[in-house]
Protein backbone atom coordinates (compact mmCIF):
# COMPACT_ATOMS: atom_id res chain seq x y z
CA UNK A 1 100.28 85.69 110.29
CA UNK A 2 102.29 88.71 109.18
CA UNK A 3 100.18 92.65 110.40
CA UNK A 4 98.59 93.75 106.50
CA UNK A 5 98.53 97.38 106.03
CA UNK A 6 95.77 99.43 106.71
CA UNK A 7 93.26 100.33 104.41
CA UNK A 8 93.66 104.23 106.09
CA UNK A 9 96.92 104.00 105.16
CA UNK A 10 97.00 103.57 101.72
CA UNK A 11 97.28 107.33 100.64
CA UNK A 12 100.44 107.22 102.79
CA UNK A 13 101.52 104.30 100.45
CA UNK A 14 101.19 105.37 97.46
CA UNK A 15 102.99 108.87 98.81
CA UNK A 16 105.88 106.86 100.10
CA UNK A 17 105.99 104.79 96.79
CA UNK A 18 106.39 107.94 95.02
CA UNK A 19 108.94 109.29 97.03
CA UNK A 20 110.92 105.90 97.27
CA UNK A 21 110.56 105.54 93.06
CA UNK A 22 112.25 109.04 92.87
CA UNK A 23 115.31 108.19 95.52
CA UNK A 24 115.57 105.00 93.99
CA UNK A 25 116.76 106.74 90.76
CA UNK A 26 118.59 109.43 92.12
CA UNK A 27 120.75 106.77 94.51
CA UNK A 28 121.23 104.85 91.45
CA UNK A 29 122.24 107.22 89.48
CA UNK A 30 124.61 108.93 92.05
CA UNK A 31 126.21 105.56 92.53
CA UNK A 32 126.45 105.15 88.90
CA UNK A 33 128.56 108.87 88.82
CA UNK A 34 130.69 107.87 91.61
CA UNK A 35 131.72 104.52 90.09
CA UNK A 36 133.02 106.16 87.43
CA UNK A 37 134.88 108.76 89.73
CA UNK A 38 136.42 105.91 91.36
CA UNK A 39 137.35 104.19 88.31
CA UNK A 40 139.33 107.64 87.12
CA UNK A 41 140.52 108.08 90.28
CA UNK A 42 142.07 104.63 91.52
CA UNK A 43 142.37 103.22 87.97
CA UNK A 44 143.76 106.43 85.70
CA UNK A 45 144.92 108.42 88.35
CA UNK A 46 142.73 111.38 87.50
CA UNK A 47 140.20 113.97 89.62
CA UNK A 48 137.26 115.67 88.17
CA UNK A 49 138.01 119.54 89.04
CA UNK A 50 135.33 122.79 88.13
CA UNK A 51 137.03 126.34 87.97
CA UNK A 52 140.04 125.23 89.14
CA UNK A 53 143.78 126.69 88.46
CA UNK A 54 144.13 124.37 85.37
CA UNK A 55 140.22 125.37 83.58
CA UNK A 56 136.22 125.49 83.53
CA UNK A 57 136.29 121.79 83.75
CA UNK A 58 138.94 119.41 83.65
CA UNK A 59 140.70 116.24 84.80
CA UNK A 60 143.34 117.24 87.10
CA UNK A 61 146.18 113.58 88.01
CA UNK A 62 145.91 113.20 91.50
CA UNK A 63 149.52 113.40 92.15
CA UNK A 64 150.40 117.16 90.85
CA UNK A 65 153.14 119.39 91.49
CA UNK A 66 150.45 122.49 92.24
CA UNK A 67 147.15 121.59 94.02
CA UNK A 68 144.28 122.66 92.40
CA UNK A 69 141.97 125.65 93.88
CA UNK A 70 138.81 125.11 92.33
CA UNK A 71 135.96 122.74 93.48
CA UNK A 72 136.77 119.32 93.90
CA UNK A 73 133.55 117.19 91.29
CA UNK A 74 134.96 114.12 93.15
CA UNK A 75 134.63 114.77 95.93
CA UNK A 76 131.35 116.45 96.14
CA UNK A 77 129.59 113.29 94.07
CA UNK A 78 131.27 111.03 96.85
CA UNK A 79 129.56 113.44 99.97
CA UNK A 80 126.13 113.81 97.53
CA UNK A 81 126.01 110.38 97.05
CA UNK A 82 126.28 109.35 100.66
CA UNK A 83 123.78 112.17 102.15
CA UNK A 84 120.73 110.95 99.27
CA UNK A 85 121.76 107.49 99.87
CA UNK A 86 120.64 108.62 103.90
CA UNK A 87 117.33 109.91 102.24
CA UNK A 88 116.61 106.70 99.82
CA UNK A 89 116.99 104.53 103.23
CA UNK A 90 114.24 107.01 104.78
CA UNK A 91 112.15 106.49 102.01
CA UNK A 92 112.96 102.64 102.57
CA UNK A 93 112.27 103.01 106.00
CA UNK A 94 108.54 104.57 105.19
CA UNK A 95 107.67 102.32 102.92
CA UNK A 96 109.10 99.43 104.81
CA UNK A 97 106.85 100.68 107.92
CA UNK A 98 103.71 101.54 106.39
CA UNK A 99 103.73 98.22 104.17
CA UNK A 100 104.40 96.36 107.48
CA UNK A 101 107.07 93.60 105.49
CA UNK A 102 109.70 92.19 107.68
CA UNK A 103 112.98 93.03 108.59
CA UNK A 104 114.75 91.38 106.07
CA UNK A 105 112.83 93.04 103.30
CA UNK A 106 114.35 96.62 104.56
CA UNK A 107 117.92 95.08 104.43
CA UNK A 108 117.43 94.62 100.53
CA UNK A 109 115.58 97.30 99.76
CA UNK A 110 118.87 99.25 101.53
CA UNK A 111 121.63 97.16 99.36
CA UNK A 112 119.50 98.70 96.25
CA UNK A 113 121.36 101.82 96.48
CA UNK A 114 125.12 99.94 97.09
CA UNK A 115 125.05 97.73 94.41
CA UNK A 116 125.53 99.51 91.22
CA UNK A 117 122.33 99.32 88.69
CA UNK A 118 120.66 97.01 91.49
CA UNK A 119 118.62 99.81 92.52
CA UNK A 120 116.87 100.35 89.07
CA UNK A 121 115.97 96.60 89.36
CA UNK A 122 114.59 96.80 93.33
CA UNK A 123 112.53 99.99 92.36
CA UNK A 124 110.51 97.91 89.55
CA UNK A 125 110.19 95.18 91.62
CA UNK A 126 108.75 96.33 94.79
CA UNK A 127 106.80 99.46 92.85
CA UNK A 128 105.40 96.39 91.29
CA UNK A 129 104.58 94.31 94.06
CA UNK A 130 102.99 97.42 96.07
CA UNK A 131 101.02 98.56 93.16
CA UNK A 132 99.34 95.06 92.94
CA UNK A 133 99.24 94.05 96.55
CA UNK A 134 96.96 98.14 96.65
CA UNK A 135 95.19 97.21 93.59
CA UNK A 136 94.37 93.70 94.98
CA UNK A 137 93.05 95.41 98.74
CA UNK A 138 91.45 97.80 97.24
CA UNK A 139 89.21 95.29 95.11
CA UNK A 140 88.43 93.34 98.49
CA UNK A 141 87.02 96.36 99.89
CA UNK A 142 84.77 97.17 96.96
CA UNK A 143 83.35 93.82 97.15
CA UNK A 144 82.93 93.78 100.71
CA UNK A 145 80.89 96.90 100.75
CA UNK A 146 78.37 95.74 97.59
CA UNK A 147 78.00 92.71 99.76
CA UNK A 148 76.94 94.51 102.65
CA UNK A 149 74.85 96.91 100.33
């Protein structure tokens, strides 16, 4: 029989639910932007640039004659998507812990923010199924202490 979270510890769910929903997005999100980087880059050739050489904002090809000097869009969604991927598996890890599921249930929870749009989809799923699994405890308890009362 699988350990059931504490009843103590449902505060700390509901706080790690929260923070998981909001990492969930942002990964998702970030991996959304740096699909489409990848797509300009590897399939038209092109790099998003800010205040570079050539303008404000603009779409440098990666094979030019003069390097740009300004700040490098692709690049910096490719490094911010890989350190708030970090923080969405933290906030897998805490709810993973305090919800006390098994192993394999922390391995897909991770691939949510890999997988393009999959994360949107884990997020509803297992906010769902935390939500009612609380809900569910919570009732238990209620009618355990009436019964006692």
């Amino acid at each position: 029989m699988p350990l059931a979270p504490k009843l103590e510890d449902f505060p700390k769910i509901r706080g790690a639910l929260r923070f998981y929903q909001v990492f969930a997005y942002v990964t998702g999100i970030m991996l959304l932007l740096l699909c489409v980087e990848m797509i300009l880059k590897y399939g038209f050739g092109l790099q998003l640039f800010a205040f570079s050489n050539y303008g404000a904002l603009t779409f440098v090809p990666v094979e030019t004659a003069v390097a740009p000097t300004g700040l490098d869009l692709s690049t910096g969604i490719l490094i911010a998507h890989g350190w708030l991927y970090v923080v969405y598996l933290i906030s897998d890890f805490r709810l993973w812990s305090l919800m006390r599921w098994p192993f394999i249930r922390f391995v897909t929870i991770a691939l949510g923010g890999v997988v393009p749009f999959l994360s949107f989809f884990v997020e509803a799923r297992v906010s769902k199924q935390v939500k009612t699994y609380l809900a569910g405890r919570e009732a238990e308890a209620a009618k355990l202490v009436e019964a006692t009362n």
